[in-house]
N, C-alpha and C. Protein backbone atom coordinates (compact mmCIF):
# COMPACT_ATOMS: atom_id res chain seq x y z
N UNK A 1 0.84 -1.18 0.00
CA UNK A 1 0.00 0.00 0.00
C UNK A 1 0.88 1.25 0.00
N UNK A 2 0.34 2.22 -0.71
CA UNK A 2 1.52 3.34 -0.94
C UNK A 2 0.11 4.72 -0.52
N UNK A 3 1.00 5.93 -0.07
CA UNK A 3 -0.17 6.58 0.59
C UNK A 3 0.50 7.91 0.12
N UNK A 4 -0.21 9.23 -0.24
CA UNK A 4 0.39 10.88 -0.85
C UNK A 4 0.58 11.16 0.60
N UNK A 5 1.50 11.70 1.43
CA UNK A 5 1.29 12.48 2.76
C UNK A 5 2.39 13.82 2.25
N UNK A 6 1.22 14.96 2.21
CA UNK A 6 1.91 16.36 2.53
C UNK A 6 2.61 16.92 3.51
N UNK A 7 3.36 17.39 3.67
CA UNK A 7 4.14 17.42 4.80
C UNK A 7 4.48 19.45 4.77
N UNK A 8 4.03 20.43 5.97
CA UNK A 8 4.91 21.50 5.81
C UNK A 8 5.53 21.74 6.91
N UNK A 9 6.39 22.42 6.68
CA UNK A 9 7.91 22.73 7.87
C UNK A 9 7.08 23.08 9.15
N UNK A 10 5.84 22.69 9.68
CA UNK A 10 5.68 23.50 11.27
C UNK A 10 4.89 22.18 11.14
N UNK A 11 5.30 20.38 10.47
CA UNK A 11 4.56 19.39 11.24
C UNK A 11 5.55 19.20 12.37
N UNK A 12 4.68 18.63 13.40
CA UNK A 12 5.13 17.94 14.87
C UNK A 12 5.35 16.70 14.37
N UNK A 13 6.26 15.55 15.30
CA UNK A 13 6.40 14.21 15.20
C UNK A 13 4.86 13.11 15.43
N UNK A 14 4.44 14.31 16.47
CA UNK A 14 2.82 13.28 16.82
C UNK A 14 2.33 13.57 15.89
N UNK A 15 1.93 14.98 15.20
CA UNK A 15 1.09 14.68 13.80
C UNK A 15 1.62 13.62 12.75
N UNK A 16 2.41 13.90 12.49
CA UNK A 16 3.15 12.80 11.59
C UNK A 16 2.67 11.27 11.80
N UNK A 17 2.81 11.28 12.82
CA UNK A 17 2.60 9.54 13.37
C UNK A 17 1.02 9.53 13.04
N UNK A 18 0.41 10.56 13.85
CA UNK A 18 -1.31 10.53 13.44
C UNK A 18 -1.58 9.97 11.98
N UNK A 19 -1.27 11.38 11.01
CA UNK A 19 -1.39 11.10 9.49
C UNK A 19 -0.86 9.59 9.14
N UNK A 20 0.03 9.18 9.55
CA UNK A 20 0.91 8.14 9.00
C UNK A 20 -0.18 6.80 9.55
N UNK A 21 -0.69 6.99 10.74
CA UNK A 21 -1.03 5.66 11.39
C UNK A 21 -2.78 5.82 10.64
N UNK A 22 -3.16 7.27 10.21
CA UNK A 22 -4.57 7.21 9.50
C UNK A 22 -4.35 6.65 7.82
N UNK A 23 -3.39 7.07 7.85
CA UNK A 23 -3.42 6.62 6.45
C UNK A 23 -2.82 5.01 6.20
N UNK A 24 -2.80 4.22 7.21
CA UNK A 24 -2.24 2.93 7.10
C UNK A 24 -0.82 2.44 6.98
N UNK A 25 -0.24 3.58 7.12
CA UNK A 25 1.45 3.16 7.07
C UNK A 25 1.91 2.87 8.06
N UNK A 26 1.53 2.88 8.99
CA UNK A 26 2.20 2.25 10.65
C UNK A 26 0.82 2.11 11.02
N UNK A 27 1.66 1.31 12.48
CA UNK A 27 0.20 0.27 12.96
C UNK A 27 0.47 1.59 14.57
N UNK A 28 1.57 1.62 14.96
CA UNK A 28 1.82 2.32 16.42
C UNK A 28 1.91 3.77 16.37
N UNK A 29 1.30 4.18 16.70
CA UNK A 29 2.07 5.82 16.41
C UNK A 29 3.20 6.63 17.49
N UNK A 30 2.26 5.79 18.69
CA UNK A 30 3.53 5.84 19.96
C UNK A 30 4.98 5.17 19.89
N UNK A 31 4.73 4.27 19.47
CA UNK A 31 5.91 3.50 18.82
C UNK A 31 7.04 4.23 17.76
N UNK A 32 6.46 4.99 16.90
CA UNK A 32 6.53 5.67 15.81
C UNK A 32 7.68 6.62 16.53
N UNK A 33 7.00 7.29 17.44
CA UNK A 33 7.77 8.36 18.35
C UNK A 33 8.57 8.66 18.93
N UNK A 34 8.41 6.84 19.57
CA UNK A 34 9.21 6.63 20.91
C UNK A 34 10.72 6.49 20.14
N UNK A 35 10.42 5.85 18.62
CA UNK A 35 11.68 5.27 17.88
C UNK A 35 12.30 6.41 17.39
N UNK A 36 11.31 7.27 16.92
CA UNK A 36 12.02 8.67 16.71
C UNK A 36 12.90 9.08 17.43
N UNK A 37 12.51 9.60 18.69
CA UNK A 37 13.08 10.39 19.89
C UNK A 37 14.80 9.38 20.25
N UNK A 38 14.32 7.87 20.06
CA UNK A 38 15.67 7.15 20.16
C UNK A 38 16.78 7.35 19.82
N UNK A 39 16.48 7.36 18.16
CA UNK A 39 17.12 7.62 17.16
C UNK A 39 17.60 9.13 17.64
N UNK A 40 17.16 10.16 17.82
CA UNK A 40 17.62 11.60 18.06
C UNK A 40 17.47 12.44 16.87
N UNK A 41 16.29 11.77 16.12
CA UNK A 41 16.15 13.04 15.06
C UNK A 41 15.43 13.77 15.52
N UNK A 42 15.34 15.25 14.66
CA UNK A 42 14.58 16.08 14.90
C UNK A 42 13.22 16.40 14.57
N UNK A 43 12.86 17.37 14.24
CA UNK A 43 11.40 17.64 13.60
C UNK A 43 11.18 18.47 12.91
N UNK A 44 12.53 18.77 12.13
CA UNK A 44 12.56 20.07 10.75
C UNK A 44 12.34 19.21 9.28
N UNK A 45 10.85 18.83 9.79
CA UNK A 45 11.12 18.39 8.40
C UNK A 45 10.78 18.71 7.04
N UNK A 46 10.76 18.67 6.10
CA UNK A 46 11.05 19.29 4.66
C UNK A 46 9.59 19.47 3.87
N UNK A 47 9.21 20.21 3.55
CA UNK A 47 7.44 20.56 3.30
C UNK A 47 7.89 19.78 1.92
N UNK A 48 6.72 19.09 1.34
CA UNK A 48 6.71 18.85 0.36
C UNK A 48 5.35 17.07 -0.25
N UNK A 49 5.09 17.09 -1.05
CA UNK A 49 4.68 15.83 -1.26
C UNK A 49 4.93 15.10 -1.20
N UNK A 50 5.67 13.62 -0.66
CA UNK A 50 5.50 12.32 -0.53
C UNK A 50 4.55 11.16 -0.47
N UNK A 51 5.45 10.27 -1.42
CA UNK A 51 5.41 8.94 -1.85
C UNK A 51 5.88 7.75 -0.95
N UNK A 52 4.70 7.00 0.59
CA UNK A 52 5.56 6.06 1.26
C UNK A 52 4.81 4.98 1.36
N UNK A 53 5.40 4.15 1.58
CA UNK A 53 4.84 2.69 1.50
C UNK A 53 4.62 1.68 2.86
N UNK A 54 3.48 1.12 2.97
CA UNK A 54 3.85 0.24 4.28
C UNK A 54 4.75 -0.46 4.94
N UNK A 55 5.45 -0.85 3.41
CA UNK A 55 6.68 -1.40 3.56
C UNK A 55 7.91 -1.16 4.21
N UNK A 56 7.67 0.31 3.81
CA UNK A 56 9.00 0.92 4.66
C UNK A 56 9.47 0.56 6.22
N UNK A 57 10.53 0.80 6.74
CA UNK A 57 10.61 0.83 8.23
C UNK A 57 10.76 2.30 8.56
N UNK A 58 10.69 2.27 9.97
CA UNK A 58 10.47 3.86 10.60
C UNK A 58 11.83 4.88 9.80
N UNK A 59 13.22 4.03 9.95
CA UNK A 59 13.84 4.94 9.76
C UNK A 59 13.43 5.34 8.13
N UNK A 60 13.73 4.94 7.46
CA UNK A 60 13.30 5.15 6.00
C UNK A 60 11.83 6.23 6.09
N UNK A 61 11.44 6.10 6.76
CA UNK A 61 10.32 6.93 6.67
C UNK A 61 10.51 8.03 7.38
N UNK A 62 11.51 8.31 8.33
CA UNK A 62 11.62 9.33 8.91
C UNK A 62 12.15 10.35 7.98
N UNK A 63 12.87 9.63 7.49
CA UNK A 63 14.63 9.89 6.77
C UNK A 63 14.01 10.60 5.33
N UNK A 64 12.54 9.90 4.86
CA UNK A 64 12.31 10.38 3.84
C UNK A 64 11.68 12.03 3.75
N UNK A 65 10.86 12.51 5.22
CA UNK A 65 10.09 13.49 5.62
C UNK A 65 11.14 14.50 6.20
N UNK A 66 12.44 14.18 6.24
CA UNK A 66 13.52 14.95 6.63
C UNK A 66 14.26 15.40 5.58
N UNK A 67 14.12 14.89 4.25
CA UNK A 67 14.55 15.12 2.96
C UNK A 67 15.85 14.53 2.88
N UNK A 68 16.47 13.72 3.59
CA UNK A 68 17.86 12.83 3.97
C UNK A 68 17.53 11.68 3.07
N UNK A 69 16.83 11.11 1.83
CA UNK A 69 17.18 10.29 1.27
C UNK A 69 18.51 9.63 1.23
């Protein structure tokens, strides 16, 4: 399953997880967060349209909304 999520520079990590867990790409959103905050990324992330897939794992998906391909 592949899902459009818009993204502009003043989203939060919990919205993100929200959108992400409404639109079927993650099952946890707390989870989502908790892995975030682990990891130590931030939350500047890059406005723009994206293309993500269920498939992905968190980092890949973080990594993609951060514009860090």
């Amino acid at each position: 399953y592949v899902a459009e999520i818009t993204v502009d520079d003043t989203l939060t990590t919990r919205e993100l997880s929200k959108i992400l867990h409404e639109q079927g790409i993650i099952r946890y959103p707390s989870m989502f967060r908790m892995y975030h905050a682990f990891r130590g990324y931030g939350d500047e992330y890059k406005a723009g349209e994206y293309s993500v897939s269920a498939n992905m794992g968190y980092d890949a998906l973080i990594r993609t909304f951060l514009g860090r391909q």
